[in-house]
Protein backbone atom coordinates (compact mmCIF):
# COMPACT_ATOMS: atom_id res chain seq x y z
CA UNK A 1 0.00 0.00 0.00
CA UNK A 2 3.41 2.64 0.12
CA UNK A 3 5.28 0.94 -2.85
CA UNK A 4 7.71 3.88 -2.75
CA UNK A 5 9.40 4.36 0.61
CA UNK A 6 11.26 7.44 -1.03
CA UNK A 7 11.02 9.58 -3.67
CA UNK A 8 12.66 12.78 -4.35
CA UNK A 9 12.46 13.96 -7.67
CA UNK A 10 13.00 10.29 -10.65
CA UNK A 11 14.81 8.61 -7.37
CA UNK A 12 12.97 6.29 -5.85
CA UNK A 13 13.47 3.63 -2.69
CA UNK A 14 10.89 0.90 -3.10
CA UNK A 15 9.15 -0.26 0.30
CA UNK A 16 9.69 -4.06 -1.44
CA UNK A 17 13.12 -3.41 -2.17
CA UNK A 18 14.04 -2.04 1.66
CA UNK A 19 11.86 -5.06 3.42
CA UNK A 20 13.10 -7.70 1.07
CA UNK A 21 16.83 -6.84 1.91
CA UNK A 22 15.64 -6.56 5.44
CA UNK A 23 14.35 -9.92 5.24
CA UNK A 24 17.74 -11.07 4.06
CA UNK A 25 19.63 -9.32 6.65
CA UNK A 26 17.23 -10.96 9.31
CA UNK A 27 17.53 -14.74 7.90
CA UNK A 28 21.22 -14.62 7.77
CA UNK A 29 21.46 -13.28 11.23
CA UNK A 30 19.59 -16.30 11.96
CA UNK A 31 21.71 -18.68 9.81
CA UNK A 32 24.57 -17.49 11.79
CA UNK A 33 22.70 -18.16 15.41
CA UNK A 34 21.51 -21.59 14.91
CA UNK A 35 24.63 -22.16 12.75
CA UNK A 36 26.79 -21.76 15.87
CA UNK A 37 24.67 -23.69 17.69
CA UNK A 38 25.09 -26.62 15.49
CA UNK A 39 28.44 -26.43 15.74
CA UNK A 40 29.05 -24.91 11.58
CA UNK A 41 31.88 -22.87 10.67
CA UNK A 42 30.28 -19.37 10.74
CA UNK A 43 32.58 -19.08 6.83
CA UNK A 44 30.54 -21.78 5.93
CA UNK A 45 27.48 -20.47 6.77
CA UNK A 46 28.49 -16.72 5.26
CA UNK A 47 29.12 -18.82 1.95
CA UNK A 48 25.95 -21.40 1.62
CA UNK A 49 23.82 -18.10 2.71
CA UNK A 50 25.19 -15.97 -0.04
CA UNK A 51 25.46 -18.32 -2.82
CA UNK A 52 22.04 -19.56 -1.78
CA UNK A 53 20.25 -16.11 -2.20
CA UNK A 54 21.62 -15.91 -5.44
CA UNK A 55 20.80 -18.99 -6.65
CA UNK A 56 17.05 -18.41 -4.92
CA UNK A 57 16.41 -14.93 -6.42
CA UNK A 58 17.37 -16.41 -9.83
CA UNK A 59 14.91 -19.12 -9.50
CA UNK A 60 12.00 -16.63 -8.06
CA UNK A 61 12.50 -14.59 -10.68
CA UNK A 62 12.22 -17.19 -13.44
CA UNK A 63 9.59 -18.95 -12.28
CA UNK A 64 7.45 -15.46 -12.09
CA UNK A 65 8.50 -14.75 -15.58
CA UNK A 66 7.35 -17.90 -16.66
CA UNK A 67 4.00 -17.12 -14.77
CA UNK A 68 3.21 -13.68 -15.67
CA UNK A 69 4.89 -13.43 -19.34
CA UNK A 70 2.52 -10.11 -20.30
CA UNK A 71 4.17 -7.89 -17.39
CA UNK A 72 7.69 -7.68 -19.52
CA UNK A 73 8.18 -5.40 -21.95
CA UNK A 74 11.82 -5.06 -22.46
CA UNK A 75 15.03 -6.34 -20.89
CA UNK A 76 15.09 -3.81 -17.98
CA UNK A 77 11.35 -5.04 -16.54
CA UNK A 78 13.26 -8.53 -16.43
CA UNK A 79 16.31 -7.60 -13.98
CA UNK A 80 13.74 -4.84 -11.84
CA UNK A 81 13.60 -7.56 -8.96
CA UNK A 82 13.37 -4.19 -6.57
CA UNK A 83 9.69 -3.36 -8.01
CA UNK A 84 8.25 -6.47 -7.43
CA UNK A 85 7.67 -9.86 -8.91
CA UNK A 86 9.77 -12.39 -7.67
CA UNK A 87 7.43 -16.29 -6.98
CA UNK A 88 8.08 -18.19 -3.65
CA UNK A 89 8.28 -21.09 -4.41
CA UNK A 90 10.90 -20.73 -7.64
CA UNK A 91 13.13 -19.22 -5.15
CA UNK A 92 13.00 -22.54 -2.83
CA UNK A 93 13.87 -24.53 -5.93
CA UNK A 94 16.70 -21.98 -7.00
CA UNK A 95 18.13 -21.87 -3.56
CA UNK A 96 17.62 -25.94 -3.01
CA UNK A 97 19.61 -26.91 -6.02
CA UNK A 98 22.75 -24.31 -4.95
CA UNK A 99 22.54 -25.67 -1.24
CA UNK A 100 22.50 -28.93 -1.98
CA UNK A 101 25.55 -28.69 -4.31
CA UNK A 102 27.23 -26.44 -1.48
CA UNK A 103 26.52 -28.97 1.39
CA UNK A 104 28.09 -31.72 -0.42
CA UNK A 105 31.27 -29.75 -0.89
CA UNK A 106 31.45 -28.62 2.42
CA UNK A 107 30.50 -32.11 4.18
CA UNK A 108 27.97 -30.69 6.35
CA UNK A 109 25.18 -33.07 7.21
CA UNK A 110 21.52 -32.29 4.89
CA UNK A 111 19.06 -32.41 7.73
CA UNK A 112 21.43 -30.21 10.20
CA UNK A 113 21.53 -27.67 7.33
CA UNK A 114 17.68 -28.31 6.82
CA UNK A 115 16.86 -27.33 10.40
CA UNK A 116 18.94 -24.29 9.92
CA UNK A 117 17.64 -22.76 6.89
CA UNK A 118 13.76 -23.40 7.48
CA UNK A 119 13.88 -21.58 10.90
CA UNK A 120 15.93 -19.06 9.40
CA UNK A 121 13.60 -18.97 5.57
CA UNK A 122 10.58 -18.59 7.25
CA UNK A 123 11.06 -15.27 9.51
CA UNK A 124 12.93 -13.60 6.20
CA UNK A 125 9.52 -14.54 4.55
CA UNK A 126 7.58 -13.15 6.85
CA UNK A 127 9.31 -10.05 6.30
CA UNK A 128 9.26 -10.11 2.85
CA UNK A 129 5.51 -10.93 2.77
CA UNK A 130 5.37 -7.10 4.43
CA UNK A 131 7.16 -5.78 1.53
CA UNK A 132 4.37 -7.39 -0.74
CA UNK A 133 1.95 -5.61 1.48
CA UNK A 134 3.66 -2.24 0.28
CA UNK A 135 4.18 -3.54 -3.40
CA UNK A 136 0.55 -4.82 -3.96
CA UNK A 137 2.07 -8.20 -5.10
CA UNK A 138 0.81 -11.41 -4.47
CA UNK A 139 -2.33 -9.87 -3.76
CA UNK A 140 -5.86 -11.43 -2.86
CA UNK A 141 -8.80 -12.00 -4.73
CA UNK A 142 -11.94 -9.51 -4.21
CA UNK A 143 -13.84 -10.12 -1.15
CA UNK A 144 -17.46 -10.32 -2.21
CA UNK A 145 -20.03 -8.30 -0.61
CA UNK A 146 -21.71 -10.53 1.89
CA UNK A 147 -18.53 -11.88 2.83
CA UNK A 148 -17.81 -11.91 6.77
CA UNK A 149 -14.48 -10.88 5.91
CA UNK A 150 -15.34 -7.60 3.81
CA UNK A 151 -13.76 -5.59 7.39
CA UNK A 152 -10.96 -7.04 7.14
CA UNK A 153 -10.32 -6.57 3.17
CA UNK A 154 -8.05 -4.14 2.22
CA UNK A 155 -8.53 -1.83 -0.69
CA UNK A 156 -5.10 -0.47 -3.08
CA UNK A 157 -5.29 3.03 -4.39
CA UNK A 158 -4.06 3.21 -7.66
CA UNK A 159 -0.06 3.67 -7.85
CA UNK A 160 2.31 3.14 -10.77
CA UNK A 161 5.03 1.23 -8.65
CA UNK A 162 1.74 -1.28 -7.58
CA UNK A 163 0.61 -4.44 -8.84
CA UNK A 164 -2.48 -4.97 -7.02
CA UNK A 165 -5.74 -3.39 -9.01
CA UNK A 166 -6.64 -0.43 -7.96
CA UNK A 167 -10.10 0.41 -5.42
CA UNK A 168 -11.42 -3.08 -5.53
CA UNK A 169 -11.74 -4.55 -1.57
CA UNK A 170 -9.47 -7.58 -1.60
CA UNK A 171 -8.70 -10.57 0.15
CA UNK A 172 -5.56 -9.56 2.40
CA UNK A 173 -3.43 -12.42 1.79
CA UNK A 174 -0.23 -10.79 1.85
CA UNK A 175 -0.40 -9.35 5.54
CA UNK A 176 -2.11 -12.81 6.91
CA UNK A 177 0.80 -14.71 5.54
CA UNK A 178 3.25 -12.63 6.74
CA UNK A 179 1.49 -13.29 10.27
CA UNK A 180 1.44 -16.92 9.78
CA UNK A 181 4.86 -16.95 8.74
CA UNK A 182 5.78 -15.49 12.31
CA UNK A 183 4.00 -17.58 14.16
CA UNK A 184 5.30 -20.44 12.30
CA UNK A 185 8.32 -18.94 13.29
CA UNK A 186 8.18 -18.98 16.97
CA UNK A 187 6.88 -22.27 17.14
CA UNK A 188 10.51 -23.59 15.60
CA UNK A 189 12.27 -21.07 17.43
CA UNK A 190 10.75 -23.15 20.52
CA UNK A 191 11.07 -26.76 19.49
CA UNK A 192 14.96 -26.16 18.16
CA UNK A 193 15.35 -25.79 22.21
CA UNK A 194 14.47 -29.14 22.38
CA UNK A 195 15.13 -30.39 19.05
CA UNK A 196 15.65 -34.55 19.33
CA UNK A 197 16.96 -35.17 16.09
CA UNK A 198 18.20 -33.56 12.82
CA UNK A 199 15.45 -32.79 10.24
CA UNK A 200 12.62 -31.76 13.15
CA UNK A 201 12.57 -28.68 12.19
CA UNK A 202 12.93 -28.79 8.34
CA UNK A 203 10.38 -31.38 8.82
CA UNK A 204 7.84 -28.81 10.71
CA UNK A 205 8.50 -25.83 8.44
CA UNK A 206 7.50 -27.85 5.18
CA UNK A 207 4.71 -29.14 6.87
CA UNK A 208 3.43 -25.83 8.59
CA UNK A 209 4.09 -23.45 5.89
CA UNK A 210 3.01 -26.20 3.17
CA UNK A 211 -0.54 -26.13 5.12
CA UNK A 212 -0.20 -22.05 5.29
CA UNK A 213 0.09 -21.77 1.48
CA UNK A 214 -2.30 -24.33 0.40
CA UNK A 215 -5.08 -22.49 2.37
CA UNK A 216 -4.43 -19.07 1.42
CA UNK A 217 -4.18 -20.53 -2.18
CA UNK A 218 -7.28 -20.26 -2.51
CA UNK A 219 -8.01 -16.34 -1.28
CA UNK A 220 -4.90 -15.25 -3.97
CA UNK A 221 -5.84 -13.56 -6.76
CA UNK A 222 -2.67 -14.16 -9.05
CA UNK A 223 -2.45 -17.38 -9.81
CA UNK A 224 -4.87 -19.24 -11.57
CA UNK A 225 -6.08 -22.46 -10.81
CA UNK A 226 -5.37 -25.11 -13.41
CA UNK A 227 -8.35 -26.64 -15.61
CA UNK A 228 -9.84 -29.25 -14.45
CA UNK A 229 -7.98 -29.62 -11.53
CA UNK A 230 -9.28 -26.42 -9.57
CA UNK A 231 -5.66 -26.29 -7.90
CA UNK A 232 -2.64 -23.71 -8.55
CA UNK A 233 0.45 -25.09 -9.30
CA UNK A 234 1.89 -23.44 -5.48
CA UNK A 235 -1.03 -25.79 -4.36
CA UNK A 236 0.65 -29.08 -5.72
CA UNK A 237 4.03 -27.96 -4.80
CA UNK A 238 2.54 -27.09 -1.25
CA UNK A 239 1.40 -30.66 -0.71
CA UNK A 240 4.52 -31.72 -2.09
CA UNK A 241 6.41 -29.59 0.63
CA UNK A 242 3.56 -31.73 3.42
CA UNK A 243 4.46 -35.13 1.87
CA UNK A 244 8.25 -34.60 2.12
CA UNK A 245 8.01 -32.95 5.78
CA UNK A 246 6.27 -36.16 7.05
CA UNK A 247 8.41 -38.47 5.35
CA UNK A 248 11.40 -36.84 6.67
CA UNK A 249 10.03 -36.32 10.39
CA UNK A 250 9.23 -40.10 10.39
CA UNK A 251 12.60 -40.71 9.34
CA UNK A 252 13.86 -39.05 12.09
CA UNK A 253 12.11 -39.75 14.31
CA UNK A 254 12.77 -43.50 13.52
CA UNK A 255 16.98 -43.05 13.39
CA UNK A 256 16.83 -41.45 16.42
CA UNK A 257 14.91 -44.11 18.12
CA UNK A 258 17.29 -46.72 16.58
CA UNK A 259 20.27 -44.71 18.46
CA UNK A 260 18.82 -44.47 21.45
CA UNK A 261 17.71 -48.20 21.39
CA UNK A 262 21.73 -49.15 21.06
């Protein structure tokens, strides 16, 4: 709802921009606090965060291309990352394929590394999903009339620097994920006290925030649901991300048992 943060004169600070980087800064902070705790080499961790977000805004940013083909015009609207348009879930895929590669080089065990980087994704999300608030992006669909959740809809005036349309009472899935994404957040930050074994927290983020998305799938107004189906394609992947948390909780769950059986 303030896409520009600062504008004097043709300079402008984007509110996205400012809150994504602050969502950065606030995921590798805590990267490097778990990290310790785990016992990784804080270079280590300096390296699989950086290559990581580079690899993950790459993959965002293709996979929104791919989505939304009609919003580029020219070369520059492909590299403007700062206005806007970047999709979740590409950056997961972008940043999984670089960490993986960077984890086997470095020796450093996949679910310890896991547990790290979902307590650490989800709070920079949750800042970031403010940052759509500002943008407009990844907005909701329109609230209907009779709906019991018309007072809490929230309505974009129109802006050049905003994606959302413009006067229309909408859904306001950007602020309730971000709010969901803190939560979620806390709740790690509270089991990793007590973790029992490597991969319970992974686990627990792809579950939780695979069950966050799925539901508020169906409130967004930017994807559309695929024919016959009636499901977005951040739907599938989210009960992808549900499958894969159980499997690897179970698994766990199970080693750990086995070691404490010995």
């Amino acid at each position: 709802m303030f896409p520009d943060l600062i504008k004097i004169g043709d300079f402008t600070i984007h509110t996205y921009g400012v809150l994504v980087a602050l969502g950065l800064i606030v995921s590798y902070l805590t990267a490097l606090y778990f990290g310790k705790k785990e016992s990784i080499d804080t270079k280590k961790i300096d390296n699989l965060f950086t290559f990581t977000i580079i690899g993950g805004l790459v993959g965002a940013r293709i996979a929104y291309i791919i989505e939304h083909p009609d919003q580029f015009k020219n070369f520059f609207d492909y590299i403007a990352v700062w206005k806007g348009g970047i999709d979740w879930f590409g950056a997961f895929i972008g940043g999984a394929l670089v960490i993986i590669f960077l984890l086997k080089k470095y020796k450093i065990p996949v679910l310890k590394a896991g547990d790290i980087a979902g307590i650490s994704v989800i709070i920079g999300h949750a800042v970031g999903r403010v940052g759509c608030t500002a943008a407009g992006c990844c907005y909701g669909k329109p609230v209907p009339p009779d709906s019991p959740f018309r007072d809490l809809a929230i309505t974009f005036p129109h802006h050049e620097h905003s994606s959302a349309p413009a006067g229309i009472p909408l859904y306001p899935t950007q602020p309730a994920e971000a709010v969901g994404n803190f939560l979620i957040f806390l709740f790690l930050f509270f089991i990793y006290r007590k973790k029992r074994f490597d991969g319970q927290i992974f686990s627990l983020y792809l579950v939780l925030y695979g069950l966050e998305r799925f539901g508020l799938e169906f409130w967004r107004g930017v994807t559309p649901p695929i024919p016959y189906i009636g499901l977005t394609w951040n739907q599938i992947v989210s009960l992808g991300m549900v499958a894969v948390g159980i499997i690897i909780y179970l698994y766990g769950r199970r080693r750990n048992e086995a070691v404490q059986s010995v």
